[in-house]
Protein backbone atom coordinates (compact mmCIF):
# COMPACT_ATOMS: atom_id res chain seq x y z
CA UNK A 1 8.30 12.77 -4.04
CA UNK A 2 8.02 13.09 -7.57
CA UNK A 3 10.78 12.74 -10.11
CA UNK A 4 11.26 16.73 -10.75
CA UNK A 5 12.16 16.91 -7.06
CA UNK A 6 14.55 13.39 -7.42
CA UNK A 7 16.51 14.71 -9.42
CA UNK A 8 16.80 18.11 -7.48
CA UNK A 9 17.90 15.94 -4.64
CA UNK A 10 20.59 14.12 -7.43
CA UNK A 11 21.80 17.63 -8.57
CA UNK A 12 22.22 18.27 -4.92
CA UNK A 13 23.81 14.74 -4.60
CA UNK A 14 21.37 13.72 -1.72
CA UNK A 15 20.95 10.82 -3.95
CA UNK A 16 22.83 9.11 -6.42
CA UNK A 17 22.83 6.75 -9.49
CA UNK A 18 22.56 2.86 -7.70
CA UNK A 19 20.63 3.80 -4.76
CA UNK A 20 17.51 1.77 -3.64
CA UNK A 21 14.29 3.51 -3.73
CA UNK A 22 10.66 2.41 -3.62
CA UNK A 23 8.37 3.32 -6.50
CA UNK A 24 4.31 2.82 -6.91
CA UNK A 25 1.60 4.46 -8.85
CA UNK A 26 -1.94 3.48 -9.20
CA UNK A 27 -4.50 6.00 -11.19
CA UNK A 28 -7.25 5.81 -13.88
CA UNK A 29 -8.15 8.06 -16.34
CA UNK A 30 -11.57 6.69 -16.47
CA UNK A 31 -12.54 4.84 -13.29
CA UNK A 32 -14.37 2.12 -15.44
CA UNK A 33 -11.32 1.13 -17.86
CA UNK A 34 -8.18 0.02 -16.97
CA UNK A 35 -5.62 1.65 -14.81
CA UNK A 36 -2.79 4.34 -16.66
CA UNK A 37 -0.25 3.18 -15.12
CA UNK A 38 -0.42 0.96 -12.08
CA UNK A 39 2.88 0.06 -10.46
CA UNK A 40 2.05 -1.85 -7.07
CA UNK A 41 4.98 -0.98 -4.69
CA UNK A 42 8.36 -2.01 -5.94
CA UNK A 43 11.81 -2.14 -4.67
CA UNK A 44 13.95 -0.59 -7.38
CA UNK A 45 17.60 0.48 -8.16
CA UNK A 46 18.10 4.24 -9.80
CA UNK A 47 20.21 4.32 -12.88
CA UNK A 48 21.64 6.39 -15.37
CA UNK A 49 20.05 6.76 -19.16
CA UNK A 50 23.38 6.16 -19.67
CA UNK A 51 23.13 2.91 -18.68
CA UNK A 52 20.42 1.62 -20.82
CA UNK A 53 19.68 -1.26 -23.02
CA UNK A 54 20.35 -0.06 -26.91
CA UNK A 55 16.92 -1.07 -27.89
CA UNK A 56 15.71 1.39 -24.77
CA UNK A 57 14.65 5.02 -24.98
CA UNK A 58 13.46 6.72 -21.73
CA UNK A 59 12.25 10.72 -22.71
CA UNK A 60 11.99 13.41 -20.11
CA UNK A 61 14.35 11.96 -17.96
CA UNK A 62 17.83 11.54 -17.55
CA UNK A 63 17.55 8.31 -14.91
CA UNK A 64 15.06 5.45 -15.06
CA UNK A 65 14.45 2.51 -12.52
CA UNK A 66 15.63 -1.20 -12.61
CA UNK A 67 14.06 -3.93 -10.31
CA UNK A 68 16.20 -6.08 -8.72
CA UNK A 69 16.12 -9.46 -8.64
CA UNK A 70 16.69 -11.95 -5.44
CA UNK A 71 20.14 -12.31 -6.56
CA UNK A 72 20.71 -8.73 -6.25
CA UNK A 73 21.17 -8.19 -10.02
CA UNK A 74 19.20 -5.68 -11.81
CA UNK A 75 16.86 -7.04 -14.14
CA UNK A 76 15.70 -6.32 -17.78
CA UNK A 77 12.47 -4.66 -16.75
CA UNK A 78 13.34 -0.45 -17.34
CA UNK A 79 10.95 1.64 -15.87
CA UNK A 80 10.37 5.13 -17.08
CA UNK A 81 9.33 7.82 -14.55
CA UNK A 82 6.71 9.46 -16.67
CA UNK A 83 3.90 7.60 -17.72
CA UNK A 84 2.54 7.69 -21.40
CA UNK A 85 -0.02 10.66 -20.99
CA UNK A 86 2.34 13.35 -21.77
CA UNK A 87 2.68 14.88 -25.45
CA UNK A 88 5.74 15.64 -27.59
CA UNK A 89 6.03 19.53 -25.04
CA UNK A 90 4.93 18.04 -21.95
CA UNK A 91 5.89 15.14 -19.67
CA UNK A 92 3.53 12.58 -18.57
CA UNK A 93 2.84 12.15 -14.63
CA UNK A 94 5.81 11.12 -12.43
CA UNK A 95 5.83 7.99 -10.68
CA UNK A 96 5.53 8.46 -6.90
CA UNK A 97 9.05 7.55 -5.44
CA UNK A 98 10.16 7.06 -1.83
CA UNK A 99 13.00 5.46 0.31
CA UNK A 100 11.18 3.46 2.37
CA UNK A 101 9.10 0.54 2.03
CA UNK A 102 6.53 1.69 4.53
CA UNK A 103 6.06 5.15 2.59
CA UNK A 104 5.49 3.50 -0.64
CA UNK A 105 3.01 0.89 0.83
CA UNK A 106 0.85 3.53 3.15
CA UNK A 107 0.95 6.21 -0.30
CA UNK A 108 -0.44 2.75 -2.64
CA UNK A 109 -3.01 2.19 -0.26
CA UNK A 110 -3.93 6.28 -0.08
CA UNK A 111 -4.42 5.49 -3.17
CA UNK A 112 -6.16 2.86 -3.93
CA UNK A 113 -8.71 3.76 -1.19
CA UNK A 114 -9.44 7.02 -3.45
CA UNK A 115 -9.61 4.60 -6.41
CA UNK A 116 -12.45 3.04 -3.92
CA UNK A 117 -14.34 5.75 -3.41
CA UNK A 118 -14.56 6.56 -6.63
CA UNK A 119 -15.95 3.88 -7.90
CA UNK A 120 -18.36 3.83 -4.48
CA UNK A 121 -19.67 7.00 -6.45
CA UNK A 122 -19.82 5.78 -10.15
CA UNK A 123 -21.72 2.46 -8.71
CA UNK A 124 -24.16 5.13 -6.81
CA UNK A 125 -24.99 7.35 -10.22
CA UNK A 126 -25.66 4.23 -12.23
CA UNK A 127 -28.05 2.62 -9.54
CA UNK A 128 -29.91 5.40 -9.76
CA UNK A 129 -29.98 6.09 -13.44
CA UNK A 130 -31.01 2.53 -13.31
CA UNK A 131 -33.68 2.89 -10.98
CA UNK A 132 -34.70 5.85 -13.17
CA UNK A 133 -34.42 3.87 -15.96
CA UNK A 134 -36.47 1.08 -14.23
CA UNK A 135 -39.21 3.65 -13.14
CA UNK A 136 -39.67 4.87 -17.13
CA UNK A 137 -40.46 1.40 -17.88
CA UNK A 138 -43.20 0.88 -15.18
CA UNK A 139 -45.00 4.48 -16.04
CA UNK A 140 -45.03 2.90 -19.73
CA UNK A 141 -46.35 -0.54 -19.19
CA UNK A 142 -49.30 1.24 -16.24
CA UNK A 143 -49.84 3.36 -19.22
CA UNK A 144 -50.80 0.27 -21.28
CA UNK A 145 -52.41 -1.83 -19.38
């Protein structure tokens, strides 16, 4: 799910501040740069904004996510549900966000096999502007020999 339909399920209190949930995220904007936001499948505690840090501002959102630590205590790290890509009007992209372990894990790997194919496609288009590239080359040095 998505965080629009998280917080429906709060609202509805299917889910409240303190539960565990599993978060992940892995996209690209370009397939060549770095990722936008890649969140490898976490184990995290839901909490209120009300809750945060006073150096900590989460927009679009009225709950963020803590990690929790082998002690069972949350730790610093906040993590907003929207990503960075969004503009003053407009949210970024929700974090995907699950209950189980399993769902996170199988929706990472969904994932990161698109991520694969992807780049399976961009390798493909530069071979062959390569080869095209290549083949430019030969017709000039035949033509000068």
């Amino acid at each position: 799910m998505l965080y629009p339909e998280l917080e429906t399920k709060i609202a509805n209190k299917e889910v409240m501040a303190g539960d565990v949930l599993w978060i992940t995220d892995y996209r690209h904007d370009d397939i060549l740069d770095k990722p936008i936001r890649h969140v490898a499948p976490t184990e995290v505690r839901l909490v209120s904004n009300d809750d945060l840090p006073p150096n900590k501002k989460i927009y679009y959102a009225n709950y963020h996510f803590r990690v929790m630590g082998k002690n069972g205590k949350l730790n610093a790290l906040v993590i907003a549900p929207y990503d960075n890509t969004g503009y003053k009007w407009k949210t970024g992209t929700s974090l995907n966000i699950f209950f189980t372990e399993a769902e996170a894990k199988a929706h990472y790997v969904e994932q990161s096999n698109q991520l694969k194919v992807a780049l399976a496609v961009v390798r493909q288009e530069q071979n062959e502007r390569f080869d095209r590239m290549l083949a430019e080359m030969d017709e000039r040095i035949n033509a000068n020999l």
